[in-house]
Protein backbone atom coordinates (compact mmCIF):
# COMPACT_ATOMS: atom_id res chain seq x y z
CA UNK A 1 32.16 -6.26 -12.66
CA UNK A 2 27.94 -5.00 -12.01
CA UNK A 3 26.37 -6.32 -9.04
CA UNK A 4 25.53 -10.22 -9.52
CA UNK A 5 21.92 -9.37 -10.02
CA UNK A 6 20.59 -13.40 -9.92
CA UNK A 7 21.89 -13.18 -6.38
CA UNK A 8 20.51 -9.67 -5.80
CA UNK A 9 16.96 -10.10 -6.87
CA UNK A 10 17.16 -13.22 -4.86
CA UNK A 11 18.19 -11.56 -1.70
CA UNK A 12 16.00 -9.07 -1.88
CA UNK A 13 13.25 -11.53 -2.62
CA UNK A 14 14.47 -14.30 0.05
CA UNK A 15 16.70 -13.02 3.05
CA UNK A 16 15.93 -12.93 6.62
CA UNK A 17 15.31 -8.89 7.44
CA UNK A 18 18.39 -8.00 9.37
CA UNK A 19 17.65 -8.02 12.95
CA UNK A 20 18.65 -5.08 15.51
CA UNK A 21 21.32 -7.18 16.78
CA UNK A 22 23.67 -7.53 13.64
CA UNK A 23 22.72 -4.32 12.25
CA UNK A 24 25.78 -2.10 11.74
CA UNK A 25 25.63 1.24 13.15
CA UNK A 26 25.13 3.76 10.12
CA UNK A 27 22.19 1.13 8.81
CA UNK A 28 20.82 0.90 12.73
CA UNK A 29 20.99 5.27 11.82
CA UNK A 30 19.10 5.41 9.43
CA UNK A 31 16.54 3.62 10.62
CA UNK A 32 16.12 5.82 13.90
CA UNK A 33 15.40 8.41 11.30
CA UNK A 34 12.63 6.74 9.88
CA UNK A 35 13.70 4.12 7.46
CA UNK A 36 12.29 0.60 7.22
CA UNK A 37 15.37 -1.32 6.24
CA UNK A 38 14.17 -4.60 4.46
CA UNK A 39 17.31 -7.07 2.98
CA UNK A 40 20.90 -7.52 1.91
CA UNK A 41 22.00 -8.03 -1.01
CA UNK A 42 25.74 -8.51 -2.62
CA UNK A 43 27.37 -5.14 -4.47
CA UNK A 44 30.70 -4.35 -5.86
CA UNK A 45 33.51 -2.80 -4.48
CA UNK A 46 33.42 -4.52 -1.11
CA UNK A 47 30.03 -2.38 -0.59
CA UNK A 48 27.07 -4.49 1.26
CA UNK A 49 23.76 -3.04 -0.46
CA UNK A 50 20.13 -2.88 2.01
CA UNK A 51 17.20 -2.20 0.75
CA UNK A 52 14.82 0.78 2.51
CA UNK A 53 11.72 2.20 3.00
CA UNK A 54 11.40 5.18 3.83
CA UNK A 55 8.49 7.72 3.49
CA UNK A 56 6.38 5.86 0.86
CA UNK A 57 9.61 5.26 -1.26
CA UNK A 58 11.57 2.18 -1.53
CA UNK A 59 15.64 2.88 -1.90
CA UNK A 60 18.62 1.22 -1.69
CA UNK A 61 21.62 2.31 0.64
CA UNK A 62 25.22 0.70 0.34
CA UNK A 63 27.59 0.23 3.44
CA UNK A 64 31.13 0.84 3.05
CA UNK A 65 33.51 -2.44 3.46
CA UNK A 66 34.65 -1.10 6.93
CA UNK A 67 31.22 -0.88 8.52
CA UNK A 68 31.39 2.70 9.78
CA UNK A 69 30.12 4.63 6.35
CA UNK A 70 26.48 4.44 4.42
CA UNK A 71 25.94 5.71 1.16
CA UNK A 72 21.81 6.32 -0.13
CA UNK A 73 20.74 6.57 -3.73
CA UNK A 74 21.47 4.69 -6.91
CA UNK A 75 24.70 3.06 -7.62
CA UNK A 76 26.18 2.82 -11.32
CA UNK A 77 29.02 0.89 -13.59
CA UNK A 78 31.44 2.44 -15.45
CA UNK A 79 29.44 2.17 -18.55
CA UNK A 80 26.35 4.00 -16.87
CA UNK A 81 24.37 1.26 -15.68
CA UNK A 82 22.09 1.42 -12.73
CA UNK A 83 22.76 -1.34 -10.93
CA UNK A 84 20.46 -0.29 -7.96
CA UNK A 85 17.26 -0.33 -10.58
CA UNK A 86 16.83 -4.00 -10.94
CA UNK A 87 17.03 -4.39 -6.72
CA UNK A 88 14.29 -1.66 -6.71
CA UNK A 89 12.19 -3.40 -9.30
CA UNK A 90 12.36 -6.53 -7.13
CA UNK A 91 11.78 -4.76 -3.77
CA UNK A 92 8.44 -3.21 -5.42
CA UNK A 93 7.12 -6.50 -6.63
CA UNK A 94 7.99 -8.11 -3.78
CA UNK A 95 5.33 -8.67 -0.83
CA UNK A 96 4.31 -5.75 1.33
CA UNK A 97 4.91 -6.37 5.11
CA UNK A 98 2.90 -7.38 7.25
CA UNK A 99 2.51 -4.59 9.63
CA UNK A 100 0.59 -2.66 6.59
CA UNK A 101 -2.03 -5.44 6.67
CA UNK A 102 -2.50 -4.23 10.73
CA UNK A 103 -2.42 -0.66 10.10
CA UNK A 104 -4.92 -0.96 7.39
CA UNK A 105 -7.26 -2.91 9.86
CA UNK A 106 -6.74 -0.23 12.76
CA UNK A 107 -8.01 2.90 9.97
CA UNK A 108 -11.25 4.46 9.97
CA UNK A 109 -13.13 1.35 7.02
CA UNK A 110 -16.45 1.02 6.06
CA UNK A 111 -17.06 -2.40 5.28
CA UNK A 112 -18.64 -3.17 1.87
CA UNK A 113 -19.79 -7.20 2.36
CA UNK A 114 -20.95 -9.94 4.43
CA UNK A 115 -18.72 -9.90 7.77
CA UNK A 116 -18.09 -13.64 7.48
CA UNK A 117 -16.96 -13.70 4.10
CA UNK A 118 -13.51 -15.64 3.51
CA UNK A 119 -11.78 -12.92 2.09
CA UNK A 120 -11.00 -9.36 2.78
CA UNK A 121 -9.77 -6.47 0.68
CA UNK A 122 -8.57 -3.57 1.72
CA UNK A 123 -9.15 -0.39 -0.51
CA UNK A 124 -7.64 3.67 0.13
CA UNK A 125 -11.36 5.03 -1.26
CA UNK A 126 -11.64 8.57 -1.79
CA UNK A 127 -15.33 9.50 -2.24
CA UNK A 128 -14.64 11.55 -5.35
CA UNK A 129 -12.43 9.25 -7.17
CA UNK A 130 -14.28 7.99 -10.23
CA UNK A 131 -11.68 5.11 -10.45
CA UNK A 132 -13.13 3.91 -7.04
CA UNK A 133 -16.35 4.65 -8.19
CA UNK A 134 -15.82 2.00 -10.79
CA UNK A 135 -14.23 -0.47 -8.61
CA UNK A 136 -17.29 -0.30 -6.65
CA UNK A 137 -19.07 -1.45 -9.72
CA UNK A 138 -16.78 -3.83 -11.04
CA UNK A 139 -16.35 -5.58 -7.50
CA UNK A 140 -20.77 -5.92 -6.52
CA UNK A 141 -20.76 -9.61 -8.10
CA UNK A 142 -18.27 -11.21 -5.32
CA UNK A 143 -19.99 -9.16 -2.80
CA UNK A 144 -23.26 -9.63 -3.48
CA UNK A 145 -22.17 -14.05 -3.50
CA UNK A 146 -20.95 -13.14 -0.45
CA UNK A 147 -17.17 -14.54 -0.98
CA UNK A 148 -15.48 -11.28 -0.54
CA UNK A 149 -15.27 -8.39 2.44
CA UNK A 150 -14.16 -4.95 0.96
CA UNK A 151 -12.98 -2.77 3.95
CA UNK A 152 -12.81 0.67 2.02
CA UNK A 153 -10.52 2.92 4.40
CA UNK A 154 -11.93 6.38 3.17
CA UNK A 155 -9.53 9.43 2.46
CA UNK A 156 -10.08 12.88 1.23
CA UNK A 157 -7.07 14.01 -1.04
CA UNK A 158 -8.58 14.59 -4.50
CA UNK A 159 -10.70 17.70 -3.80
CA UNK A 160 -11.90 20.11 -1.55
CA UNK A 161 -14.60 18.26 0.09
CA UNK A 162 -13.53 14.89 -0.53
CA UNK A 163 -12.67 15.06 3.35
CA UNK A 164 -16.00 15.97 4.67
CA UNK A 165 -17.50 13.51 2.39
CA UNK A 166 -15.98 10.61 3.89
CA UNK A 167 -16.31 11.82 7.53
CA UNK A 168 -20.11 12.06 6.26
CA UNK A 169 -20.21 8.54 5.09
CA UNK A 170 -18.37 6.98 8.16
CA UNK A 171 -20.55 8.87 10.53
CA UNK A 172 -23.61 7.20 9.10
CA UNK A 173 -25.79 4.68 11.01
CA UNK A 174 -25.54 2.18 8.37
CA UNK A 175 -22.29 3.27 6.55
CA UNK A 176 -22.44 0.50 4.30
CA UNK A 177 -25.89 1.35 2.92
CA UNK A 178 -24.58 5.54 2.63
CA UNK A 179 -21.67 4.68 0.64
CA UNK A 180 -24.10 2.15 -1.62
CA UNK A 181 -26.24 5.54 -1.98
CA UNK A 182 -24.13 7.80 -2.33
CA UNK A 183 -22.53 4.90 -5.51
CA UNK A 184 -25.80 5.33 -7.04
CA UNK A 185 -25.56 8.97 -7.15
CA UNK A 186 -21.89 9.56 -7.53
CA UNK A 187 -22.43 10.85 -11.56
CA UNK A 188 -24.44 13.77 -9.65
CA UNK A 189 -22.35 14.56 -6.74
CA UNK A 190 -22.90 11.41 -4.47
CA UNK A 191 -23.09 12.26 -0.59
CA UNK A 192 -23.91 15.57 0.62
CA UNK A 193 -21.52 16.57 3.22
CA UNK A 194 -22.65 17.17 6.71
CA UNK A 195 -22.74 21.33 7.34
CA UNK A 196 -21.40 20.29 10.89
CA UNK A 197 -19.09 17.84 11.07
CA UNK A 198 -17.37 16.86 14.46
CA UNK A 199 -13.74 17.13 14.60
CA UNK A 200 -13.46 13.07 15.49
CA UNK A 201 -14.52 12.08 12.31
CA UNK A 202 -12.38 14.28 10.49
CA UNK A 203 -9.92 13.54 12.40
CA UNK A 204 -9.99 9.43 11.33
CA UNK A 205 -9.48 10.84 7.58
CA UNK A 206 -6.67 12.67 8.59
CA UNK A 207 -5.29 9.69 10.06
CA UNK A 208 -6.27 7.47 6.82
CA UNK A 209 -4.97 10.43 4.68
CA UNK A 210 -0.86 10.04 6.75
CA UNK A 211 -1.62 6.23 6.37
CA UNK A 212 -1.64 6.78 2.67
CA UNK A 213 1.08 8.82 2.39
CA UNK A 214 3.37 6.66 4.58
CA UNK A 215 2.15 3.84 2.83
CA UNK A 216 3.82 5.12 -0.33
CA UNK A 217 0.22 5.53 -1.75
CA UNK A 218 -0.29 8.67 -4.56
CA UNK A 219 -3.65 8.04 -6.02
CA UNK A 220 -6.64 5.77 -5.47
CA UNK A 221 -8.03 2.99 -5.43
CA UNK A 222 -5.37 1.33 -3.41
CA UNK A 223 -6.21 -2.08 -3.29
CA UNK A 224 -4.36 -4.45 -0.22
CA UNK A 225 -5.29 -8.17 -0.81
CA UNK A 226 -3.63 -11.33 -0.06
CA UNK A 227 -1.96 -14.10 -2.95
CA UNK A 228 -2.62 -17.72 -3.09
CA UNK A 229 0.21 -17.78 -0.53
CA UNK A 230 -1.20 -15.46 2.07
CA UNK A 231 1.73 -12.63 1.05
CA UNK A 232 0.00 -8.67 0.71
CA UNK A 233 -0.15 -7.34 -2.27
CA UNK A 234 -0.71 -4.22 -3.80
CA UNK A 235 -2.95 -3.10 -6.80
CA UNK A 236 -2.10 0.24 -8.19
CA UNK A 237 -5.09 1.79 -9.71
CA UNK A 238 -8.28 0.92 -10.81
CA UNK A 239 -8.07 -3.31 -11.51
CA UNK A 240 -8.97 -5.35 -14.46
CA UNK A 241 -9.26 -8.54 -15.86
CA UNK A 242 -6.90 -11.05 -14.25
CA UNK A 243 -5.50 -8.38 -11.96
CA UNK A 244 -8.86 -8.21 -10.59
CA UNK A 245 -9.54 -11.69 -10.33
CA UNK A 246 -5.85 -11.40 -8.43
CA UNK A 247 -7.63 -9.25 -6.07
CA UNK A 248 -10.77 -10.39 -5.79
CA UNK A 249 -9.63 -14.45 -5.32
CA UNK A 250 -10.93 -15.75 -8.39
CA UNK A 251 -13.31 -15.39 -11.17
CA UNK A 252 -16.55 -13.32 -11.23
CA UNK A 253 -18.74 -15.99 -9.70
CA UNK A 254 -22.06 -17.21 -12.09
């Protein structure tokens, strides 16, 4: 018989994350090498499946019935069914953690918004992306009611000087009113790059740019915003329409 997926989707949706304490020694493994190991869930063949994370990739890893042996990867039926997929579907939809919300807050932001606005957005910005460039747009009528904070945490991974660009913009005095410039200009080239740049600004978009990747994060905008329940989520790609108003906490206000 395939994994009881009703009870699968709702472990991986639902169960406690295992704590250090019951976790059995090839699982406890793994995670010394890296791996964030979310939930249990139930798998055939006396195999107990986890769900991982581990560099930007969410996977799921099956412990053999005695304890002592870990498999990682997919697992299939006899009729060529991934059974894994539908746990790995779930585990992507599901809630990012916490600790993503904190690491997000400790990178290099500029924020775009009135600081005592009720809600805040996070947003991997890279100054060349023309997808961010259109966020920007998209998102000026919650910021100019005031009802939404936009931290953009700048990278540089699309082109050459995409880096220096956003040490540029951080290292402004007024970096909110540099990136709105350099907005306004970004169908000509936005923000000139500073010809001397010091190495601690480049070095916070280096640390934004290993955020993204361990983060799991391939292109931008990378949008981080809480639900209607205060979990994280995660917008892919540019936002629209009711993904947007997801994002943004409601509609475009009048």
């Amino acid at each position: 018989m395939p994994v009881k997926l009703t009870a699968a989707l709702m472990g991986v949706l639902i169960s406690a994350a295992i704590s250090a304490q019951e976790m059995p020694a090839p699982i406890a493994a793994l995670e010394d090498r890296g791996a964030v190991v979310g939930e249990t869930f139930d798998a055939p063949g006396g195999l107990t499946g986890y769900t991982l994370r581990f560099q930007g990739q969410i996977l799921t890893a099956y412990l053999t019935a005695d304890a002592s042996h870990v498999l990682v990867g997919n697992l299939f039926s006899g009729d060529g069914s991934n059974l894994s997929q539908p746990i790995l579907n779930a585990a992507a939809n599901a809630p990012r953690p916490e600790q993503e919300w904190e690491a997000l807050s400790n990178g290099a932001w500029i924020a775009d918004g009135d600081d005592q606005a009720a809600r805040v957005v996070y947003a991997l910005t890279d100054p060349n992306c023309p997808f961010c460039h259109r966020f920007y747009e998209q998102t000026r009528d919650w910021i100019d009611a005031g009802a939404v904070q936009i931290r953009h945490v700048m990278v540089g991974v699309l082109r050459e000087d995409s880096l220096a660009k956003s040490a540029t913009l951080l290292l402004a005095k007024d970096p909110a009113a540099a990136m709105a410039e350099h907005e306004d200009a970004f169908d000509e080239g936005g923000v000139t790059p500073l010809e001397r740049l010091p190495s601690s600004a480049q070095e916070k978009v280096q640390a934004n740019n290993s955020l993204m990747s361990q983060l799991g994060i391939r292109g931008t905008p990378a949008v981080f915003y809480r639900d209607d329940e205060d979990n994280i989520q995660l917008a892919r790609g540019l936002p629209r329409g009711e993904a947007l108003e997801a994002v943004m906490g409601g509609p475009r206000p009048e």
